[in-house]
N, C-alpha and C. Protein backbone atom coordinates (compact mmCIF):
# COMPACT_ATOMS: atom_id res chain seq x y z
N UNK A 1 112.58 99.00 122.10
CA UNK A 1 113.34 99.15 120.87
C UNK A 1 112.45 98.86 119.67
N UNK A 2 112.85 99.68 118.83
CA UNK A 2 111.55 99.82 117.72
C UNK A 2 112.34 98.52 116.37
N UNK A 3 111.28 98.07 116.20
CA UNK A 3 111.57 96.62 115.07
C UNK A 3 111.36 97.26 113.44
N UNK A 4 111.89 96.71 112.80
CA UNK A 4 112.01 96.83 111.22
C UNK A 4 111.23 95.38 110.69
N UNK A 5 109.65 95.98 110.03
CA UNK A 5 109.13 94.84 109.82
C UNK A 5 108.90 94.97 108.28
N UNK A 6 108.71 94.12 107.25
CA UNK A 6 108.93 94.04 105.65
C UNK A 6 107.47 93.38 105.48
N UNK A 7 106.64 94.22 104.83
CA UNK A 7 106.13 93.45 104.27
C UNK A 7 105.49 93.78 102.69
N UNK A 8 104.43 93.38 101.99
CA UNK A 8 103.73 93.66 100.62
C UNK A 8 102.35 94.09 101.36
N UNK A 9 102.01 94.78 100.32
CA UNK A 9 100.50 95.50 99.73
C UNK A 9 100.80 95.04 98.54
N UNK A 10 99.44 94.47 97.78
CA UNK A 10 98.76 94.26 96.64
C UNK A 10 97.55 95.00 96.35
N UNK A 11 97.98 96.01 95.22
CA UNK A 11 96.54 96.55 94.82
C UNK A 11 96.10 96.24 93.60
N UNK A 12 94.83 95.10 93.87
CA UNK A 12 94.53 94.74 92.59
C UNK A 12 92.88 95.14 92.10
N UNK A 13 93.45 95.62 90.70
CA UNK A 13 92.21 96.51 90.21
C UNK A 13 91.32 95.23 88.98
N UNK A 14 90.30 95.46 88.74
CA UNK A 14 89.01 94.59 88.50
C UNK A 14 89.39 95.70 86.88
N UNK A 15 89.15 94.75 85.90
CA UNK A 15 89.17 95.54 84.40
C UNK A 15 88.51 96.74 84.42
N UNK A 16 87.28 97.07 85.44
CA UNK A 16 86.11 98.47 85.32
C UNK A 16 87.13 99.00 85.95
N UNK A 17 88.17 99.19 86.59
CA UNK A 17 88.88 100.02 87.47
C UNK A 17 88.27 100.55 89.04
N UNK A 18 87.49 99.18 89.47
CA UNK A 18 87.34 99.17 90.96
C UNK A 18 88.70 98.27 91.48
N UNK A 19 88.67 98.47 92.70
CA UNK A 19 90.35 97.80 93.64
C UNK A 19 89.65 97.55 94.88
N UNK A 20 90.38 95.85 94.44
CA UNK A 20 89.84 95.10 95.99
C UNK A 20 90.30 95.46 97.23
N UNK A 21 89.31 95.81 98.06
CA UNK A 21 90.08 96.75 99.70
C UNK A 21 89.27 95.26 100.86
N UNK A 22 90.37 95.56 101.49
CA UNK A 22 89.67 94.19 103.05
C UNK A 22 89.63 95.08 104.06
N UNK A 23 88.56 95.19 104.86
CA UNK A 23 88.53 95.43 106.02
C UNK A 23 88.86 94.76 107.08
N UNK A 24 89.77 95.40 107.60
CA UNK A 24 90.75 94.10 108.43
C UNK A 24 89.99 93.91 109.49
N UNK A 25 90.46 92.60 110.18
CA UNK A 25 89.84 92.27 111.26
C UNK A 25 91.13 92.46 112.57
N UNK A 26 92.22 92.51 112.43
CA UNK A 26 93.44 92.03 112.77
C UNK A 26 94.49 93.28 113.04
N UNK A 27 95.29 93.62 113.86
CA UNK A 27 95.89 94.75 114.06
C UNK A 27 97.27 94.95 113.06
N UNK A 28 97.95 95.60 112.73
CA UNK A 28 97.90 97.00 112.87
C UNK A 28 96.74 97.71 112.77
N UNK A 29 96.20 97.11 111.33
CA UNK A 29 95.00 98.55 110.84
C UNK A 29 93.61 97.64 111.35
N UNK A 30 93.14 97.34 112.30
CA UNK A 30 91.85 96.71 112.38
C UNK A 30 91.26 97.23 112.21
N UNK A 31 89.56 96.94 111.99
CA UNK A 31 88.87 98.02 111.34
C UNK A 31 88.84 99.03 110.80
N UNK A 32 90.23 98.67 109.62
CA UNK A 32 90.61 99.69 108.48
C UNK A 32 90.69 99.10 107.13
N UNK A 33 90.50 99.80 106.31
CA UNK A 33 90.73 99.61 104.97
C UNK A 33 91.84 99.75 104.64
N UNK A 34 92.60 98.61 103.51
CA UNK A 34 93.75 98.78 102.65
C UNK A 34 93.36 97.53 101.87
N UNK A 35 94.58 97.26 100.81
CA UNK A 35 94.65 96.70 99.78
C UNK A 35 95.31 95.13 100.85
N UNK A 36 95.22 94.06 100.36
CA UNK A 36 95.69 92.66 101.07
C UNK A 36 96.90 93.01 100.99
N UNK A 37 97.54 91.82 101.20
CA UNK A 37 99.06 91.96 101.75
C UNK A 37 99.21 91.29 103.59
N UNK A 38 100.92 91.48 103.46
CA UNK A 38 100.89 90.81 105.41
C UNK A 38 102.40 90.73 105.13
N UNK A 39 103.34 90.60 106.17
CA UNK A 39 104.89 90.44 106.57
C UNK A 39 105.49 89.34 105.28
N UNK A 40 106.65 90.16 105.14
CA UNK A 40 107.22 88.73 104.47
C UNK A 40 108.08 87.68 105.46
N UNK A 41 108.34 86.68 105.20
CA UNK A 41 109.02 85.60 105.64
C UNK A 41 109.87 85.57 105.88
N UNK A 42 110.63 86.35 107.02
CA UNK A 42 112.22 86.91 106.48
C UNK A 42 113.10 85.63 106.90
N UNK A 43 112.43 84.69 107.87
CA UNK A 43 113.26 83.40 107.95
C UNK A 43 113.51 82.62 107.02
N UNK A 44 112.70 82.71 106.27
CA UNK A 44 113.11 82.34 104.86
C UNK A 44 113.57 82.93 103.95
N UNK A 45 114.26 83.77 104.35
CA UNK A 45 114.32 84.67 102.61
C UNK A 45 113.67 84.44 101.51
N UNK A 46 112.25 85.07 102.51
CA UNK A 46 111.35 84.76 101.19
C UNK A 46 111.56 86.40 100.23
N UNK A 47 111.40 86.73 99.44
CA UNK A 47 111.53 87.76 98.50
C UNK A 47 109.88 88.45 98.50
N UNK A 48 110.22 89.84 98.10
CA UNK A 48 108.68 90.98 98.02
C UNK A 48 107.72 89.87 97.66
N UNK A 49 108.37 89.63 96.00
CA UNK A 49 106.95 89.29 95.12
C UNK A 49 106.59 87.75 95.29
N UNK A 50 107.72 86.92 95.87
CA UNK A 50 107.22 85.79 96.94
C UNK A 50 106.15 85.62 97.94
N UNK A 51 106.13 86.99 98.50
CA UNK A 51 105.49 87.33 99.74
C UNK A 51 104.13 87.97 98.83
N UNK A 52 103.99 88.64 97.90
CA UNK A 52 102.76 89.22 97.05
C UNK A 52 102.19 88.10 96.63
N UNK A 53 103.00 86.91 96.12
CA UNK A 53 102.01 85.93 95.50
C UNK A 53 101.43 85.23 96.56
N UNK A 54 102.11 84.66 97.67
CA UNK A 54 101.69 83.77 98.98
C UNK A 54 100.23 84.65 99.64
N UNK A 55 100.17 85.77 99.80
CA UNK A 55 99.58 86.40 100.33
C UNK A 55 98.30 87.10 99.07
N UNK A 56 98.13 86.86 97.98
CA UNK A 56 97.07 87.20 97.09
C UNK A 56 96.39 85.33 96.95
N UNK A 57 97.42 84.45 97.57
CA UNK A 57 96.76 83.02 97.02
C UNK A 57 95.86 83.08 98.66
N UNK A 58 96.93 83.43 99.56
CA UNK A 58 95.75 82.99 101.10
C UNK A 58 94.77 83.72 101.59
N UNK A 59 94.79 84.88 101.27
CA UNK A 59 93.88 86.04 101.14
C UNK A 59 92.76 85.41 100.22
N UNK A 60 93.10 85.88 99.03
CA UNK A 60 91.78 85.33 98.02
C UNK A 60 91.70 84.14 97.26
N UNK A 61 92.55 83.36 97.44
CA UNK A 61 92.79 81.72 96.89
C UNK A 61 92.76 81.81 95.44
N UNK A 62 93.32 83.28 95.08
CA UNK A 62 93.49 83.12 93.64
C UNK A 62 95.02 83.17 93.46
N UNK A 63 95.33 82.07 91.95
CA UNK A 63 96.37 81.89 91.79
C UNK A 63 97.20 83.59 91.22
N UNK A 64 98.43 83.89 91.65
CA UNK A 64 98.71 84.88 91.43
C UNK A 64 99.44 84.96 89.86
N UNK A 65 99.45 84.14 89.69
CA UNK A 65 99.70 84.39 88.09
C UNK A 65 98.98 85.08 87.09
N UNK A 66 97.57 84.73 87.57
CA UNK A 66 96.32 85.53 86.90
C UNK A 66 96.47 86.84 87.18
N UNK A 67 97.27 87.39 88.34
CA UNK A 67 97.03 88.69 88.65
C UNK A 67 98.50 89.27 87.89
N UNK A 68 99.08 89.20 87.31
CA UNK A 68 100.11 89.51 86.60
C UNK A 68 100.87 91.01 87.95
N UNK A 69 101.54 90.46 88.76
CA UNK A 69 101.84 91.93 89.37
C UNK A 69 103.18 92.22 89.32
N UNK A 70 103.32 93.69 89.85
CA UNK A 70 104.59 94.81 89.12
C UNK A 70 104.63 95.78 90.27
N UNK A 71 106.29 95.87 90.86
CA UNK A 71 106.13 96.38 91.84
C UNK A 71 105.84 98.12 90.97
N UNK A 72 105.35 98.79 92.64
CA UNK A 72 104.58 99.90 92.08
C UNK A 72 105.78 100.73 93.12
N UNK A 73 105.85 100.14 93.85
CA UNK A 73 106.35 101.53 94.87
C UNK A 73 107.29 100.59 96.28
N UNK A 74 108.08 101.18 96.97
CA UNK A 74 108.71 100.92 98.32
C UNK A 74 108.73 102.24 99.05
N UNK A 75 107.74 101.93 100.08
CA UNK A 75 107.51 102.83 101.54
C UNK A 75 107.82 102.37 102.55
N UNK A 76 108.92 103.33 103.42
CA UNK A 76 109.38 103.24 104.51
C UNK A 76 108.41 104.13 105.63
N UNK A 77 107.81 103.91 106.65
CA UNK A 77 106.96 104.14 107.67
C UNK A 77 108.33 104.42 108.99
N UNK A 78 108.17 105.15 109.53
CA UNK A 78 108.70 105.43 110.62
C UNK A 78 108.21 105.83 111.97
N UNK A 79 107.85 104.75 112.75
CA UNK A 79 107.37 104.75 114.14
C UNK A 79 106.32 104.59 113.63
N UNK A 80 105.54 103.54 113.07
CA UNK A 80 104.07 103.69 112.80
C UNK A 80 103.03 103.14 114.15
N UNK A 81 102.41 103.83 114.15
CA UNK A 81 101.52 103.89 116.23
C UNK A 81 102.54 103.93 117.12
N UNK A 82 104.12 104.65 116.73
CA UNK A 82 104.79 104.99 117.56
C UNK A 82 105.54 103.93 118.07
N UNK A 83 105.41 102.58 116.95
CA UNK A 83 106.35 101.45 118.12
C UNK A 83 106.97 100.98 116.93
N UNK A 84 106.91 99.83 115.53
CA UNK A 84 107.62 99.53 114.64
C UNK A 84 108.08 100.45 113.47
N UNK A 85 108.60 99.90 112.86
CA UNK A 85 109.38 100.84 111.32
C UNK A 85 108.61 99.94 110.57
N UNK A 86 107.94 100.21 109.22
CA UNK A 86 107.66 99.38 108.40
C UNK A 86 108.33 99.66 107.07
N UNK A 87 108.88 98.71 106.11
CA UNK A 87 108.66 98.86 104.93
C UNK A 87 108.39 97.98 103.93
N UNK A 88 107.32 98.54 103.40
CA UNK A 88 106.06 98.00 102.66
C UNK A 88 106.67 97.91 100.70
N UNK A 89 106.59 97.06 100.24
CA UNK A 89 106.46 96.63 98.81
C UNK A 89 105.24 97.14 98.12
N UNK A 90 105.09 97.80 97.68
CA UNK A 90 103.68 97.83 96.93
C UNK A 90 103.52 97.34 95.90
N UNK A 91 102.41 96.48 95.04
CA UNK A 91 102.59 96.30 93.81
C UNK A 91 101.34 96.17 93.38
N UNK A 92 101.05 96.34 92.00
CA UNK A 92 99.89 96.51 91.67
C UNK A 92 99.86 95.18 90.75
N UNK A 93 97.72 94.98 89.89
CA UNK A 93 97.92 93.63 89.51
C UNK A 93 96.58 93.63 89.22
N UNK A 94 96.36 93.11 88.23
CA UNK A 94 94.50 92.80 87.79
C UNK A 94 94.09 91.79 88.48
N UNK A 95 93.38 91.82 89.44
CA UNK A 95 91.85 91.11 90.05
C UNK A 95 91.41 90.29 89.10
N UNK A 96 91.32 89.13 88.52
CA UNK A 96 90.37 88.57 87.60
C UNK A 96 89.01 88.24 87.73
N UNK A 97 88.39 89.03 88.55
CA UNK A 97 86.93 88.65 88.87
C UNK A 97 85.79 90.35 89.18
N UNK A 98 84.78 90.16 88.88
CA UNK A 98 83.85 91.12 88.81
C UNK A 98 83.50 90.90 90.57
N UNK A 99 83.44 90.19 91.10
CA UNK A 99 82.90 90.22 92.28
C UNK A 99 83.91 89.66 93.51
N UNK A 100 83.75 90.50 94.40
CA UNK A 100 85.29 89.73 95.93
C UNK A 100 85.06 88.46 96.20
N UNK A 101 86.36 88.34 96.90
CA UNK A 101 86.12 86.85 97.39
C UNK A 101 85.54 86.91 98.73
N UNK A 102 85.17 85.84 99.11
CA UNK A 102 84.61 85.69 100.22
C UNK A 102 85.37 86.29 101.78
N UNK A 103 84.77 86.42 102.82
CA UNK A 103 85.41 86.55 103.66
C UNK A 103 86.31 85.56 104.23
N UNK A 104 87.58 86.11 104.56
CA UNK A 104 88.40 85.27 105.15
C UNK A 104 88.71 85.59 106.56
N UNK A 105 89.75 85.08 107.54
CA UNK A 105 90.52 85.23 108.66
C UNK A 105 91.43 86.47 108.64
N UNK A 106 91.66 87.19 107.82
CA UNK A 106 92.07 88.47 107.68
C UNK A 106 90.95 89.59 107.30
N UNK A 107 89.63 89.38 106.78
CA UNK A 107 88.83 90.41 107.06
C UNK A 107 87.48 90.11 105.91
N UNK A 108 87.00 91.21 105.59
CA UNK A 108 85.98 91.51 104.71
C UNK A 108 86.23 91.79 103.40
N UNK A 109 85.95 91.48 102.53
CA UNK A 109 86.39 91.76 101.18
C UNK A 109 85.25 92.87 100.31
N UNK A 110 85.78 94.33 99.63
CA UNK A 110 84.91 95.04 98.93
C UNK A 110 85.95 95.35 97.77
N UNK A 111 84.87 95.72 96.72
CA UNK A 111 85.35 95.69 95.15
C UNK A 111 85.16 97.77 95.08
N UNK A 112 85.63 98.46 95.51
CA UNK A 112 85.42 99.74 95.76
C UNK A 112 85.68 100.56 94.31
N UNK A 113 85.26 101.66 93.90
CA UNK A 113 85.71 102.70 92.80
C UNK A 113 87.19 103.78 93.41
N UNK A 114 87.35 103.86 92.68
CA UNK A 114 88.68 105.30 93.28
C UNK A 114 87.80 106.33 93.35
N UNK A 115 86.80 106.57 93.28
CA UNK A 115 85.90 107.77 93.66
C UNK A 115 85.17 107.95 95.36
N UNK A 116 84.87 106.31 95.68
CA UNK A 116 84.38 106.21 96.96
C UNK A 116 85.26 105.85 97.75
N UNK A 117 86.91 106.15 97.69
CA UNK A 117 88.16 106.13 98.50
C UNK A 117 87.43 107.06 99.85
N UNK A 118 87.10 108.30 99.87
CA UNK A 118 86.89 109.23 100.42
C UNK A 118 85.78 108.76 101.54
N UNK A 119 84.85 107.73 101.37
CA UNK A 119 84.15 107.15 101.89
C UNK A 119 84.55 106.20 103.39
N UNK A 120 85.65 105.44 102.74
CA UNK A 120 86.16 104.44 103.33
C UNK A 120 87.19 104.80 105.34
N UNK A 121 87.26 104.43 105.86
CA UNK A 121 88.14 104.48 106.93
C UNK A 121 89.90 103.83 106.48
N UNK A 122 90.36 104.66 106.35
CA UNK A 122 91.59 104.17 105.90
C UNK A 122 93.02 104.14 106.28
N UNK A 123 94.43 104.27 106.76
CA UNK A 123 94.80 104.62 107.31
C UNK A 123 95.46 106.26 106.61
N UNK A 124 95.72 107.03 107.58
CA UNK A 124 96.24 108.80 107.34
C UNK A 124 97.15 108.75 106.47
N UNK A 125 98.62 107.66 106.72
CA UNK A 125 99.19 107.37 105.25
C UNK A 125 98.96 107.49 104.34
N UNK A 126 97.88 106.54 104.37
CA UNK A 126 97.44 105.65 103.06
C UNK A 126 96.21 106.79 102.52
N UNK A 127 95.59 107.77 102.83
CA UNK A 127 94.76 108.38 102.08
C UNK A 127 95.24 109.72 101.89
N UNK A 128 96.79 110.51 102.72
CA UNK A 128 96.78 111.23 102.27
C UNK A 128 98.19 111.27 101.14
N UNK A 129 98.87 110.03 101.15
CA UNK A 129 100.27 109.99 100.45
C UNK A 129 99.83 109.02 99.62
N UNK A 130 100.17 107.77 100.28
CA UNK A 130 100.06 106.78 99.06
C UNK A 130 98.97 106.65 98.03
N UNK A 131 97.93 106.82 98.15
CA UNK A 131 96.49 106.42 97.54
C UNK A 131 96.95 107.27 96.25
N UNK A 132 96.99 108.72 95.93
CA UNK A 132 97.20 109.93 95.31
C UNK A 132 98.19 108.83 94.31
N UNK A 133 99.16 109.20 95.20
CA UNK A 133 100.39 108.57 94.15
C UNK A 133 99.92 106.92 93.10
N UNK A 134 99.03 106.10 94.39
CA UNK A 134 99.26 104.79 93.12
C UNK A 134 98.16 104.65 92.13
N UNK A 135 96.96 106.08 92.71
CA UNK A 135 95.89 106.14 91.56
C UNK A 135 96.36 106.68 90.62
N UNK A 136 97.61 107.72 90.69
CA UNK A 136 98.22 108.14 89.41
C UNK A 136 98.50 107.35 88.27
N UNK A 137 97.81 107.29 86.87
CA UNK A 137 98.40 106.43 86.07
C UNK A 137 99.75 106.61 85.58
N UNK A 138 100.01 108.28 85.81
CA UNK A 138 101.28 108.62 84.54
C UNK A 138 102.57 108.01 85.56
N UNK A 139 101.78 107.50 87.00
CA UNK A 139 102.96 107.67 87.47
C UNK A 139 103.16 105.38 87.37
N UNK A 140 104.87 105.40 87.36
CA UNK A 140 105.03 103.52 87.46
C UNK A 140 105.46 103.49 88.30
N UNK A 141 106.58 104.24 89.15
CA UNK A 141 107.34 103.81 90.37
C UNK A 141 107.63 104.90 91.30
N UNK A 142 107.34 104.69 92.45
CA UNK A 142 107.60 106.02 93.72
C UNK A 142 107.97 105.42 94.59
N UNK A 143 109.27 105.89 95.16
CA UNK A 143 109.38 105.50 96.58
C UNK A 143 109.59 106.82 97.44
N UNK A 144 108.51 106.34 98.82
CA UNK A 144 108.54 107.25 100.01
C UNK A 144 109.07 106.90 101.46
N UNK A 145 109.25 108.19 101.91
CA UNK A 145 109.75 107.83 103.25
C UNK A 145 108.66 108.65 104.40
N UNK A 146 108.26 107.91 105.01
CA UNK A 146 107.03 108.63 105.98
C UNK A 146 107.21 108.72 107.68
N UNK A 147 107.24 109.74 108.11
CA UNK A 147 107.52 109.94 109.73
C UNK A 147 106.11 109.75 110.29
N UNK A 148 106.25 108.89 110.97
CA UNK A 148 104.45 109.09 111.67
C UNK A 148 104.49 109.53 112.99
N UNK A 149 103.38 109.93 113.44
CA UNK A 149 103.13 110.59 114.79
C UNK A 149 102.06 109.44 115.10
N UNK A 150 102.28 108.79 115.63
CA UNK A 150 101.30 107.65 116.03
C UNK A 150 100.79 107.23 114.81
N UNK A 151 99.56 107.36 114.29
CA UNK A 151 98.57 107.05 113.31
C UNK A 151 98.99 107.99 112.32
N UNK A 152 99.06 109.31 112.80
CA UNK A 152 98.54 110.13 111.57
C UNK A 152 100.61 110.88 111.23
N UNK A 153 100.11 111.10 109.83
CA UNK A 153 101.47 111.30 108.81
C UNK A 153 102.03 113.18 110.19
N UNK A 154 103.51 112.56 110.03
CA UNK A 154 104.22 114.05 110.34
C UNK A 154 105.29 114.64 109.32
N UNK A 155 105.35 113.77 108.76
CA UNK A 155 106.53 114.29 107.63
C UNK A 155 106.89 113.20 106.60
N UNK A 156 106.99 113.45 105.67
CA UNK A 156 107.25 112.69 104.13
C UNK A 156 107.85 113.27 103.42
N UNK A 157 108.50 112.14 103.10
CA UNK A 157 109.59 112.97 101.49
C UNK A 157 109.46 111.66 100.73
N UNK A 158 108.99 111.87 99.27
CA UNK A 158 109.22 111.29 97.93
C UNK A 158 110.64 111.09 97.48
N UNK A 159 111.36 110.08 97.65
CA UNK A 159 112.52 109.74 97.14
C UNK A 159 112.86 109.89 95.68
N UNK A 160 112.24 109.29 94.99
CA UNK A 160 112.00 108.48 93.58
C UNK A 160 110.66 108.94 93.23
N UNK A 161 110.58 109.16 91.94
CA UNK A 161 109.15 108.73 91.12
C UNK A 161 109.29 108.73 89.56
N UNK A 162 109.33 107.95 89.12
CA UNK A 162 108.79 107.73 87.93
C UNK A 162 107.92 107.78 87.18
N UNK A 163 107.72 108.36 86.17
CA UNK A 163 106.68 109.07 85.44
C UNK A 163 106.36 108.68 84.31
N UNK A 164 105.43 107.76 83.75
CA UNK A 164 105.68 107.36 82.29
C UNK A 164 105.32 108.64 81.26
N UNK A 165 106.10 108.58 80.25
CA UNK A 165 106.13 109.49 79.29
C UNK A 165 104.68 109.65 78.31
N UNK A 166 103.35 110.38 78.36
CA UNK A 166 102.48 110.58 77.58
C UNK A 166 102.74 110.87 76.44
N UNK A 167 102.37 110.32 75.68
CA UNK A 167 102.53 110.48 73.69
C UNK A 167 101.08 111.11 73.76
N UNK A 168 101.04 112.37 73.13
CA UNK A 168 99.53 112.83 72.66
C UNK A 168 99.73 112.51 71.25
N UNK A 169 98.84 112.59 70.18
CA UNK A 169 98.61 112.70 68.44
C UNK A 169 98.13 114.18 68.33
């Protein structure tokens, strides 16, 4: 029987507009790239951005206040490697530092460009749906719903998106 698991992604971008990625050590995505994050607390009713701050302080031992974050998005995963449901919080948030933090018990830490995304091992989700959408600036809020075939994406639909309004002069 397939489980419904909750958790956050934090993508936090460095003022040059690089975004801290960990190479996990740890499964689901081991030896994959994404943004930090991990399950929320549901015995506690702990809340998203409860779970974003706990998890940006044990990850990188920075206080999350500095990172000012805003949810960006809610993705629902369906059968992801064919056994849980996930749905993920996303939220975005300034990095206050030019250089990563050290390695921790959850993985490797790199300060990457949105140009060398393409570089990286990432998950099929995450480079061919989400990434697009949260590098979008015009865009503030999207929510998706994603069918997976094991690893790789079988079907998605965009629920929601929000678009901030461009003023040209």
């Amino acid at each position: 029987m397939s489980e419904m698991i909750f958790a956050t992604l934090i993508v936090l971008e460095t003022i040059d507009g690089r975004l801290l990625m960990i190479k996990r050590k740890n499964p689901p995505n081991k030896d994959l790239y994404s943004p930090i994050g991990g399950k929320i607390h549901l015995q506690g009713a702990e809340s998203p951005y409860q779970c974003a701050r706990r998890e940006i302080f044990e990850e990188t031992g920075i206080d999350s206040d500095k990172t000012k974050i805003k949810l960006k998005s809610i993705v629902t995963e369906e059968s992801y490697n064919n056994k849980d449901h996930w749905m993920m919080f996303i939220f975005t948030g300034l990095f206050p530092s030019d250089s990563p933090p050290p390695e921790c018990g959850e993985g490797e830490f790199f300060l990457v460009s949105p140009e060398d995304f393409t570089l990286l091992s990432i998950p099929d989700s995450d480079k061919r749906i989400l990434w697009p959408l949260i590098l979008d600036k015009n865009i503030v809020f999207f929510s998706v719903r994603i069918i997976m075939d094991g690893e790789f994406v079988k079907d998605y639909e965009i629920e929601e998106i929000k678009k901030e309004k461009i003023i040209t002069l």
